[in-house]
C-alpha atoms as a PDB file:
ATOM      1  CA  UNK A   1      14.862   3.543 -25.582  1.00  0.00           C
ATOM      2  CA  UNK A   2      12.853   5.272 -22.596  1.00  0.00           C
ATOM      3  CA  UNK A   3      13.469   4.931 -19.521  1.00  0.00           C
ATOM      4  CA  UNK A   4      11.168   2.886 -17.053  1.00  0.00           C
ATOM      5  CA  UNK A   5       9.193   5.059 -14.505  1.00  0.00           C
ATOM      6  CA  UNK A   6      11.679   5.422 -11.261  1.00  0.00           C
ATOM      7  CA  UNK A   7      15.016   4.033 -13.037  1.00  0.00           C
ATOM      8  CA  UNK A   8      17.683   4.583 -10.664  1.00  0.00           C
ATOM      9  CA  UNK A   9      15.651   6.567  -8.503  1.00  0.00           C
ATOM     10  CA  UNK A  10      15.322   6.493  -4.311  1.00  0.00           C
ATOM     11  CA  UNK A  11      12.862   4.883  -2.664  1.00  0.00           C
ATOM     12  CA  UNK A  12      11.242   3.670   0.387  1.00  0.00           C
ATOM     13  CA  UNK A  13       8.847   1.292   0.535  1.00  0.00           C
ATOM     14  CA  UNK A  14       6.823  -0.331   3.606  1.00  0.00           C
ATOM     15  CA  UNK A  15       5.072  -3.780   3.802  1.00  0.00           C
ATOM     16  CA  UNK A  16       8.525  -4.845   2.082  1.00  0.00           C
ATOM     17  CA  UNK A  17       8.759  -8.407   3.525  1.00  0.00           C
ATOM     18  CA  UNK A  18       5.631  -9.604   0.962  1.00  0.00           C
ATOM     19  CA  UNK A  19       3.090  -9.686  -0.991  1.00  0.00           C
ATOM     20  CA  UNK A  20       2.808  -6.231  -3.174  1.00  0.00           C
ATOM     21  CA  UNK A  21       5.248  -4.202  -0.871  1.00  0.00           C
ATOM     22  CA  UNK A  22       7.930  -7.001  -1.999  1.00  0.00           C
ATOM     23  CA  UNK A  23       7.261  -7.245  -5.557  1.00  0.00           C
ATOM     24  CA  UNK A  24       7.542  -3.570  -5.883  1.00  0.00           C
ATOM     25  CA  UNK A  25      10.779  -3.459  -4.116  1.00  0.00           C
ATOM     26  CA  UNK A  26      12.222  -6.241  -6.205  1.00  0.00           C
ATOM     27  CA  UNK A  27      11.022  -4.495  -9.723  1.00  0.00           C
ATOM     28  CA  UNK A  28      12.432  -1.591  -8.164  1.00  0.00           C
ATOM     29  CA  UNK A  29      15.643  -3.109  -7.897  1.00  0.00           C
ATOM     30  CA  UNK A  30      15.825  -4.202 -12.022  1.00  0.00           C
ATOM     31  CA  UNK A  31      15.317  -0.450 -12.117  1.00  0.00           C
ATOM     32  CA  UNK A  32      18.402  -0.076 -10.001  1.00  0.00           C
ATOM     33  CA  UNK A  33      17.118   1.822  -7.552  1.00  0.00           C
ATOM     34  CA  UNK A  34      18.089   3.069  -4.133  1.00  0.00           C
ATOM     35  CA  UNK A  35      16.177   1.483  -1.800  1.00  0.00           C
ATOM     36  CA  UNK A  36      14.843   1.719   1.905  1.00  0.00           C
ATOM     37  CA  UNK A  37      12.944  -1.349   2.647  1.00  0.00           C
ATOM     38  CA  UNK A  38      10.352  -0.920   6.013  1.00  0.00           C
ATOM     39  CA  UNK A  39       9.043  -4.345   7.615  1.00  0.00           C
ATOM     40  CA  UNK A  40       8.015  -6.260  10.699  1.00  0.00           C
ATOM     41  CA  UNK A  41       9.710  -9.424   9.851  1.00  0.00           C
ATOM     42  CA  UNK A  42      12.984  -9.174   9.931  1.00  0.00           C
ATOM     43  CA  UNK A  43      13.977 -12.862   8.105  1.00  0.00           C
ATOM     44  CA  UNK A  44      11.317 -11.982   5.404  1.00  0.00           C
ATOM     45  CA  UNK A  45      12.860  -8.611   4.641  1.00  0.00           C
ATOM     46  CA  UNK A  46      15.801  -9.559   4.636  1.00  0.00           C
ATOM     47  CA  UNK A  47      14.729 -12.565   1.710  1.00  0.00           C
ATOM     48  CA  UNK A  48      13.677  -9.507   0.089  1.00  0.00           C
ATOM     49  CA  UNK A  49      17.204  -7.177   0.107  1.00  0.00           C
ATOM     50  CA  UNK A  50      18.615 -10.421  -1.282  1.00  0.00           C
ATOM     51  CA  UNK A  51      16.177 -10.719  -3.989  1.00  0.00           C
ATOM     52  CA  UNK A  52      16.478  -7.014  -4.922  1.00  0.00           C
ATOM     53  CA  UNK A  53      20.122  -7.592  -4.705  1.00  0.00           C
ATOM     54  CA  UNK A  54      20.473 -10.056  -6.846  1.00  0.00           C
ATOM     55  CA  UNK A  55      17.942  -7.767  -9.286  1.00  0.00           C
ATOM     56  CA  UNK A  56      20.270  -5.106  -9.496  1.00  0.00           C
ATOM     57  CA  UNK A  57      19.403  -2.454  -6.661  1.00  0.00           C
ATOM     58  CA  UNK A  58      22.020  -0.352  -6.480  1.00  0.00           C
ATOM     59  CA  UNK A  59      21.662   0.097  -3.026  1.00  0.00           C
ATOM     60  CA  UNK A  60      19.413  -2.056  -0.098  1.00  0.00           C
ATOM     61  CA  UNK A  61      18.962  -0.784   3.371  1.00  0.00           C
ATOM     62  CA  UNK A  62      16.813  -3.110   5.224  1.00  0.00           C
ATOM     63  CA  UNK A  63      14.569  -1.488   9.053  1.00  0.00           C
ATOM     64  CA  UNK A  64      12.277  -4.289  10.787  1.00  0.00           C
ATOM     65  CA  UNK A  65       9.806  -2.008  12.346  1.00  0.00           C
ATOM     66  CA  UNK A  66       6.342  -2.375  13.241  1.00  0.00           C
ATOM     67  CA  UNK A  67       4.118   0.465  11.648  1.00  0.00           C
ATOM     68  CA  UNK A  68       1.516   0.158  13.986  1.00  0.00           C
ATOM     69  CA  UNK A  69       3.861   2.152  16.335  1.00  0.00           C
ATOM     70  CA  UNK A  70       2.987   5.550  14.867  1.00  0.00           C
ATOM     71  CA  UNK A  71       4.829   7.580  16.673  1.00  0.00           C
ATOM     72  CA  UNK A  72       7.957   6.341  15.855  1.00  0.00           C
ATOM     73  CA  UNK A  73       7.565   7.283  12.340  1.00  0.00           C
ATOM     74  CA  UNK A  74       9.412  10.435  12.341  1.00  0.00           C
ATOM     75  CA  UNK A  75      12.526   8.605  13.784  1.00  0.00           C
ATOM     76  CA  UNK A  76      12.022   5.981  10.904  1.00  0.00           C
ATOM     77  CA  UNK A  77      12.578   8.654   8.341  1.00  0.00           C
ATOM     78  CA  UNK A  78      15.125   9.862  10.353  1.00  0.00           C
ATOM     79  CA  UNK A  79      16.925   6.561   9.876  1.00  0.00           C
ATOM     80  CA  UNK A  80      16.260   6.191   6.837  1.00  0.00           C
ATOM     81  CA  UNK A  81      17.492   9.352   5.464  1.00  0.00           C
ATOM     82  CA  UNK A  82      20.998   8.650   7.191  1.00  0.00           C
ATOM     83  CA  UNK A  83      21.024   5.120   5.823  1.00  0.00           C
ATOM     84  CA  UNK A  84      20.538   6.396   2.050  1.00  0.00           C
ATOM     85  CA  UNK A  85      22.147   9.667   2.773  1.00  0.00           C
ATOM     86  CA  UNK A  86      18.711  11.193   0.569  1.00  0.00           C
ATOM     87  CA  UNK A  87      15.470  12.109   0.685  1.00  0.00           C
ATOM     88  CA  UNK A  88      13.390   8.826  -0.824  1.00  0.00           C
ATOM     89  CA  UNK A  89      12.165  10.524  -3.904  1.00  0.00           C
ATOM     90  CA  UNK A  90       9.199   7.838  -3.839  1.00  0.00           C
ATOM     91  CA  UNK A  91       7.762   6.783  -1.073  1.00  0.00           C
ATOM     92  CA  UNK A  92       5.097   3.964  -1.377  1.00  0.00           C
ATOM     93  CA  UNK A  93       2.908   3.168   1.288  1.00  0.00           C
ATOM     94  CA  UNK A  94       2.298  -0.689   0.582  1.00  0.00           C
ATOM     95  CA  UNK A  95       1.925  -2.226   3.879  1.00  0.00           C
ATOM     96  CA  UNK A  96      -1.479  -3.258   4.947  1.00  0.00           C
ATOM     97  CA  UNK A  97      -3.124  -6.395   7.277  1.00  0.00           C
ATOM     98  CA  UNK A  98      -6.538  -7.780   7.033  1.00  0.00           C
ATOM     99  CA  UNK A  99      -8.775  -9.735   9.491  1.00  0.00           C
ATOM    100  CA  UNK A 100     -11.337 -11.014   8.864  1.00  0.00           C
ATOM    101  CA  UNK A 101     -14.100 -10.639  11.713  1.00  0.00           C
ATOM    102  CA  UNK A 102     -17.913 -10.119  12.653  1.00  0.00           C
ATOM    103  CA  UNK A 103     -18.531  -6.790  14.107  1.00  0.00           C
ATOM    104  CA  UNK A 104     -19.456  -7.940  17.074  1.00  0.00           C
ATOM    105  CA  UNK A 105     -16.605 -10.032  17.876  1.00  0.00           C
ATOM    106  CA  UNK A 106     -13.267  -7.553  16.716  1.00  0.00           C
ATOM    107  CA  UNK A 107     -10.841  -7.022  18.685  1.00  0.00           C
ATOM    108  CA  UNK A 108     -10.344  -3.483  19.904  1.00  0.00           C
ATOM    109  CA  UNK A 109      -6.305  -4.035  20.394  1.00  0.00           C
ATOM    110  CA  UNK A 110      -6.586  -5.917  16.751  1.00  0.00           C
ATOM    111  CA  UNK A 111      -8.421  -2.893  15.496  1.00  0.00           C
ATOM    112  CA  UNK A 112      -6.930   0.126  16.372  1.00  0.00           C
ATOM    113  CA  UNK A 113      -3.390  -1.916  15.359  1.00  0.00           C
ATOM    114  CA  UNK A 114      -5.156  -2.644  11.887  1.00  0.00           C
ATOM    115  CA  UNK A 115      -5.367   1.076  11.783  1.00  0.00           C
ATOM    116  CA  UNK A 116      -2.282   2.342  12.376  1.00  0.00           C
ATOM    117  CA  UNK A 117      -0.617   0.257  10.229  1.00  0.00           C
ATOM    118  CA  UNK A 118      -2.814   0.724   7.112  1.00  0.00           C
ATOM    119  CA  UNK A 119      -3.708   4.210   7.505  1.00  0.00           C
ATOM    120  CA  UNK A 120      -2.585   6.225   9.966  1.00  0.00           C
ATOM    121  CA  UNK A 121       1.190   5.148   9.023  1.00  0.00           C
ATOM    122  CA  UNK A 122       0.597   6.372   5.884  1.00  0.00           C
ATOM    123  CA  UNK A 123      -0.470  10.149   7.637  1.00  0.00           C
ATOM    124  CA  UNK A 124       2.522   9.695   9.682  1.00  0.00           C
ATOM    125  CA  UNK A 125       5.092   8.938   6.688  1.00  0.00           C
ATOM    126  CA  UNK A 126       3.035  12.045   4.346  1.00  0.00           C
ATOM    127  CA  UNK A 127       3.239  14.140   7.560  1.00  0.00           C
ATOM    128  CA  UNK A 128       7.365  13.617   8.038  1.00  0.00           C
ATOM    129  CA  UNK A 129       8.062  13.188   4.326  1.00  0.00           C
ATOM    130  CA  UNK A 130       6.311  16.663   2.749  1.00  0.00           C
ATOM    131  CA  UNK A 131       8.411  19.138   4.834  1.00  0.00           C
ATOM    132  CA  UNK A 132      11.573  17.329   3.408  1.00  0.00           C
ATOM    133  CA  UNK A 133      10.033  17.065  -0.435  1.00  0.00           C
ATOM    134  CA  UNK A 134       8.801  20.304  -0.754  1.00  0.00           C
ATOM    135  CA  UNK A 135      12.137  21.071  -2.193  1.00  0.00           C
ATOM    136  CA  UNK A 136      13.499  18.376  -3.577  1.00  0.00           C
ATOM    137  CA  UNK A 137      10.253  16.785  -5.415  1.00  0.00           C
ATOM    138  CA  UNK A 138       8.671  13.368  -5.288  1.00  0.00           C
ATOM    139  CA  UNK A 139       5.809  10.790  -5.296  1.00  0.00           C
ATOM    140  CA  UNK A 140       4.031   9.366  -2.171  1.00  0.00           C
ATOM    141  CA  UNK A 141       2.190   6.496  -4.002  1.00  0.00           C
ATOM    142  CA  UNK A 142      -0.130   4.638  -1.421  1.00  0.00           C
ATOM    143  CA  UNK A 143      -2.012   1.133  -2.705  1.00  0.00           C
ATOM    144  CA  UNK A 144      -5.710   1.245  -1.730  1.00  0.00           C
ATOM    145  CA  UNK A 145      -8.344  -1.503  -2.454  1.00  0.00           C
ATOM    146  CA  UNK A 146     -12.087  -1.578  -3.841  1.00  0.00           C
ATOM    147  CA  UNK A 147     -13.387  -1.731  -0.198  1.00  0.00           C
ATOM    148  CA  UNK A 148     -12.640   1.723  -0.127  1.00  0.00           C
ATOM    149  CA  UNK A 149     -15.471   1.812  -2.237  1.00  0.00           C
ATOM    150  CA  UNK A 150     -17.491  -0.270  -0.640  1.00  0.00           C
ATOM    151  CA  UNK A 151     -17.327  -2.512   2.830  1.00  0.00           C
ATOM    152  CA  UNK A 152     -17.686  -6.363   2.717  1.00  0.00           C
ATOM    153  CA  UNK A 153     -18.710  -8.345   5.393  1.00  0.00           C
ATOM    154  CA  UNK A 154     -16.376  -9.349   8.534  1.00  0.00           C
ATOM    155  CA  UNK A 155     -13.501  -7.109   6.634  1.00  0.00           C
ATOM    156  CA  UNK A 156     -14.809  -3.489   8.144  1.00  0.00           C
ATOM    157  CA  UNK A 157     -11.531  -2.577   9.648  1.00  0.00           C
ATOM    158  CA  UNK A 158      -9.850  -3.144   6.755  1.00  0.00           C
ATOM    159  CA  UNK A 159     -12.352  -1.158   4.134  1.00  0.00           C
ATOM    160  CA  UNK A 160     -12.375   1.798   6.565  1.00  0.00           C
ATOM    161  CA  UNK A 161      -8.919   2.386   6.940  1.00  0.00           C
ATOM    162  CA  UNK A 162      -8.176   1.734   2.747  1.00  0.00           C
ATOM    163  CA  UNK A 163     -11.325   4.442   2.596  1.00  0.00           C
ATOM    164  CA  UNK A 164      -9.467   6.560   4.666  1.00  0.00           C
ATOM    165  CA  UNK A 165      -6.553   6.200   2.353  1.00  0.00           C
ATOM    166  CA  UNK A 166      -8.413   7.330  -0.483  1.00  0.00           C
ATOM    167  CA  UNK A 167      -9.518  10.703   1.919  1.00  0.00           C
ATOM    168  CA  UNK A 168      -5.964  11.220   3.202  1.00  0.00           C
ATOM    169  CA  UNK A 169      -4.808  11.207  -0.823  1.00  0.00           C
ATOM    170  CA  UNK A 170      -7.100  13.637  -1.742  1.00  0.00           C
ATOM    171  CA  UNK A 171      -6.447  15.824   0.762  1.00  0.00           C
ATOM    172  CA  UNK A 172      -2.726  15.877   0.256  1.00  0.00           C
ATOM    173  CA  UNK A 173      -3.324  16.293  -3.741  1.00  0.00           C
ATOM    174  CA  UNK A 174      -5.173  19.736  -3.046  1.00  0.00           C
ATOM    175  CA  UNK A 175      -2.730  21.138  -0.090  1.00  0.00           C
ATOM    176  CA  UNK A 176       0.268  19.870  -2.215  1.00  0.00           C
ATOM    177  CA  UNK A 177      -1.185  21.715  -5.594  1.00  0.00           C
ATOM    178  CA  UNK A 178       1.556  23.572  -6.632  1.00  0.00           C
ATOM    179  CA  UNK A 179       4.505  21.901  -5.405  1.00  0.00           C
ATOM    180  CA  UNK A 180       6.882  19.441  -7.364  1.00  0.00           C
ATOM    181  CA  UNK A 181       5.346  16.516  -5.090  1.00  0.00           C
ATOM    182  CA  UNK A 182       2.965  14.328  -7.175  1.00  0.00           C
ATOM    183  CA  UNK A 183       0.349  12.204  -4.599  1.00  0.00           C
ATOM    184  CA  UNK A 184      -1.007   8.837  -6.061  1.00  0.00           C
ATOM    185  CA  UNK A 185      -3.314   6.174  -5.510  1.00  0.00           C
ATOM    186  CA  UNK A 186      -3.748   2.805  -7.131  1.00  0.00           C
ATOM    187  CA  UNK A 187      -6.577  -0.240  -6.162  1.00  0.00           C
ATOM    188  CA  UNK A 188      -5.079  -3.165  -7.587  1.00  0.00           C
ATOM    189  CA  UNK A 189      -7.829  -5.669  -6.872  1.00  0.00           C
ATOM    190  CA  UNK A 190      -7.648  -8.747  -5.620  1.00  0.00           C
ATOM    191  CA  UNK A 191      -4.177 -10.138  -5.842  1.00  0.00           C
ATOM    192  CA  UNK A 192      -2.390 -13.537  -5.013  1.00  0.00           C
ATOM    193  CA  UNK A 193      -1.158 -12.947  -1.881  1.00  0.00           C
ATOM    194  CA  UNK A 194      -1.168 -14.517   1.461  1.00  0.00           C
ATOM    195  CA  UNK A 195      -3.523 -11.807   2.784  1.00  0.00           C
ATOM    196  CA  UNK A 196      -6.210 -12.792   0.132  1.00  0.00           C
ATOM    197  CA  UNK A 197      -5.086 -16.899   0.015  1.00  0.00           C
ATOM    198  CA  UNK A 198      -5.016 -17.005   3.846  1.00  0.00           C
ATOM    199  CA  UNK A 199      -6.112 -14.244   6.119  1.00  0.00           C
ATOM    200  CA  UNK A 200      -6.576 -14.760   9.779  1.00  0.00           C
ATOM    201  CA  UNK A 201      -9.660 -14.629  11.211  1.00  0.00           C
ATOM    202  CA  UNK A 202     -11.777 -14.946  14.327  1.00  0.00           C
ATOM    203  CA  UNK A 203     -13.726 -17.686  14.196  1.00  0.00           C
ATOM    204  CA  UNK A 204     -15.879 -18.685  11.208  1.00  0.00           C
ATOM    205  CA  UNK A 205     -15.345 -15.532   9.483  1.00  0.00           C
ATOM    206  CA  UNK A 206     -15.233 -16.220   5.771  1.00  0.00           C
ATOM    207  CA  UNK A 207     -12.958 -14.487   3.462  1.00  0.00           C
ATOM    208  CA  UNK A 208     -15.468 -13.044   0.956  1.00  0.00           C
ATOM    209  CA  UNK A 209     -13.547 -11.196  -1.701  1.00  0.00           C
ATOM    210  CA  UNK A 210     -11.634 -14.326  -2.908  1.00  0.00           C
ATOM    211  CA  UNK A 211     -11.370 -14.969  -7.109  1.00  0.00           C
ATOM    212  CA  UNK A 212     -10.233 -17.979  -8.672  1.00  0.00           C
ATOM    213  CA  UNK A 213      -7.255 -16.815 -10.748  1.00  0.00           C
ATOM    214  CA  UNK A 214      -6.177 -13.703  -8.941  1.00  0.00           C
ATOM    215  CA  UNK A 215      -2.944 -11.888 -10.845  1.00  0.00           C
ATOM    216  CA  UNK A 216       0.422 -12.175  -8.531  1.00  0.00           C
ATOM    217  CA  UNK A 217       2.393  -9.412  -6.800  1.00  0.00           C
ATOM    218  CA  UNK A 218       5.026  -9.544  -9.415  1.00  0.00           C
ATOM    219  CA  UNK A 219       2.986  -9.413 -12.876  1.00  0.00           C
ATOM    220  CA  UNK A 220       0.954  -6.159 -11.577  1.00  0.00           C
ATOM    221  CA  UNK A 221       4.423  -4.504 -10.026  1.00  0.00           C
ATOM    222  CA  UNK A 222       5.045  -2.713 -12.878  1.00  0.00           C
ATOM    223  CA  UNK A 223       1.317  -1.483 -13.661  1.00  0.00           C
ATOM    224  CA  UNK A 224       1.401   0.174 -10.142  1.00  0.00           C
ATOM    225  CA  UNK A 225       4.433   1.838 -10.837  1.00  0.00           C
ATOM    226  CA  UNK A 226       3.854   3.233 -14.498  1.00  0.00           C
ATOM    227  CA  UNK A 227       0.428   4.659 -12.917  1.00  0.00           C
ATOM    228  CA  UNK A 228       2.575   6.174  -9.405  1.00  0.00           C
ATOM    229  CA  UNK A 229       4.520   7.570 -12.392  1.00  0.00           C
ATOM    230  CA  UNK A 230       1.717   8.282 -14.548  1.00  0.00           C
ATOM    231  CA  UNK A 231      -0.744  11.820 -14.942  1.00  0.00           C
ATOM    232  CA  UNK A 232      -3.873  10.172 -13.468  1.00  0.00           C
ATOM    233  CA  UNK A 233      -4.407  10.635  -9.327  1.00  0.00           C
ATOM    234  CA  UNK A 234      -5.994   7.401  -8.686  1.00  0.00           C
ATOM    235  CA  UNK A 235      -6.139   4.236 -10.836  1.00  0.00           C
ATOM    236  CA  UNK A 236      -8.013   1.210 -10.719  1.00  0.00           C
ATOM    237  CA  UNK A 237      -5.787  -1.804 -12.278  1.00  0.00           C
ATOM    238  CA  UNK A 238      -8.763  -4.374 -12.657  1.00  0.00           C
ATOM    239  CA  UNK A 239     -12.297  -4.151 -14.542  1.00  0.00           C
ATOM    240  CA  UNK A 240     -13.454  -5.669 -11.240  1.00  0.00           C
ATOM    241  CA  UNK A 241     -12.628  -2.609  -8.864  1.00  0.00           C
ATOM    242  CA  UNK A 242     -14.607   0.036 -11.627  1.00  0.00           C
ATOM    243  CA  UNK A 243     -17.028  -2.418 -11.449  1.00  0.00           C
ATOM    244  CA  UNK A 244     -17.154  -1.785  -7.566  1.00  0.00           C
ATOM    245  CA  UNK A 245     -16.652   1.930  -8.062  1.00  0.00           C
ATOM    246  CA  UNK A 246     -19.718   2.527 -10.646  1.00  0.00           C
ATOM    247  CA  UNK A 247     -22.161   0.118  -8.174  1.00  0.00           C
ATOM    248  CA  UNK A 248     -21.434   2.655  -5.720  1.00  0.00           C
ATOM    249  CA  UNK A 249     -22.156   5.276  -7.048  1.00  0.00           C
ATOM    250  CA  UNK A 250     -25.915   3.874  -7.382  1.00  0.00           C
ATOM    251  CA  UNK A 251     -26.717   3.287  -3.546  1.00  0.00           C
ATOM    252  CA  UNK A 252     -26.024   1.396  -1.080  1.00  0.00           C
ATOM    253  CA  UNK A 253     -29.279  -1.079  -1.877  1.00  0.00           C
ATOM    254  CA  UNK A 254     -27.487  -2.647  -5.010  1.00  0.00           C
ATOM    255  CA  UNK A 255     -24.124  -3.867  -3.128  1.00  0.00           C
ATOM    256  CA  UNK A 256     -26.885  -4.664  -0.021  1.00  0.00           C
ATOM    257  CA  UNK A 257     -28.442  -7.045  -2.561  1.00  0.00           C
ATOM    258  CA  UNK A 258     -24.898  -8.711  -3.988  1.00  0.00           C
ATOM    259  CA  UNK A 259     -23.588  -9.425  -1.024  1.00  0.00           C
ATOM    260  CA  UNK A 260     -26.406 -11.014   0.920  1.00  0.00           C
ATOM    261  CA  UNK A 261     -26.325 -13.531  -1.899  1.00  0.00           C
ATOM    262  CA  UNK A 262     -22.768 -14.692  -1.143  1.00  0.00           C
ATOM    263  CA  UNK A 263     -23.098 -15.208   2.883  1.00  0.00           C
END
């Protein structure tokens, strides 16, 4: 029988305490995995150790800490490293935060914190995390989103820093060429989590990329590991996201069109 992508492999994983970041960990863990779980919410991660625990991890190392502080990545891996006593082999970038604003009204503290945490986090753990892998090998796998395709209304923030995932990504694929580290990206789509079900916003600000029947956290969990595992750089898991992708290829007038419809 072969072996599920990551079996009993190390890994760290941010946004831990929900949504995607959680169901990874926890399908992770019936993979009996090492793991290093990354979080703001202490109580919520620490639901999730138990739930990986009880899936089989063979080990759970829990850190509350808030991305958005940047700098204090290095010291995070740091940590982390003497928790495991490794390397994380895979590292998975899965922590992200949405909110949903006009232009005109966005906070600047609530935007440059939007940042941090959904991109430049992800620069700061690639930036800390190649030195180390360069020998040893791995994957940094980092979850991206159709609005890095394309922006939708009152969710700018959010498009341009999941845009600036994609960049970051392909950067690191061409500097890395060569070395046993393998960089990939995967758009899910909309999924079933609270960010999509109920995101804050200012004001009125409507959530416009809601579906009816959106897939959950845990039935795509596997997909986005088998393609972090997988020979293709970037995948998109849902007919809807290509659908993005090939519209924007055509223009901007097209998308222009679509979503003036829906406001």
């Amino acid at each position: 029988m072969t072996a599920l992508p990551f079996a009993e492999t190390s890994a760290l994983v941010t946004g831990a305490s929900s949504g995607i970041g959680r169901a990874l960990a926890v399908e992770l863990a019936r993979r009996k995995a090492r793991l290093a779980l990354v979080g703001r919410d202490a109580a919520r991660l620490a639901e999730t150790a138990r739930l990986c625990t009880e899936a089989g991890a063979a080990r759970v190392e829990t850190v509350a800490f808030d991305l958005a502080n940047v700098e204090g990545i290095e010291g995070l891996v740091t940590d982390i490293e003497r928790r495991l006593g490794e390397t994380p082999s895979l590292v998975i970038h899965g922590a992200g935060v949405l909110l949903l604003a006009r232009v005109d009204e966005y906070p600047l503290a609530e935007a440059q914190s939007l940042m941090n945490v959904n991109l430049m986090a992800g620069f700061a753990l690639a930036r800390a995390l190649v030195p180390r892998l360069k020998q040893k090998g791995g994957t940094l796998g980092f979850i991206s989103s159709g609005t890095a395709y394309r922006a939708v209304p009152y969710q700018w923030a959010y498009a341009a820093s999941k845009a600036g995932i994609e960049r970051l990504a392909e950067a690191l694929r061409v500097e890395l060429a060569g070395s046993p580290i393998k960089v990939r990206v995967v758009s899910p789509g909309p999924v079933g989590t609270d960010m999509l079900n109920k995101p804050p916003a200012v004001g009125s600000a409507p959530m416009l990329s809601r579906v009816d029947t959106p897939p959950s956290p845990e039935s795509i969990a596997p997909q986005i590991l088998a393609a972090f595992a997988g020979s293709r750089v970037r995948t998109d898991l849902t007919m809807r996201v290509r659908v993005i992708r090939w519209l924007s290829a055509l223009g901007a007038e097209p998308f222009d069109t679509i979503l003036r419809r829906r406001l």
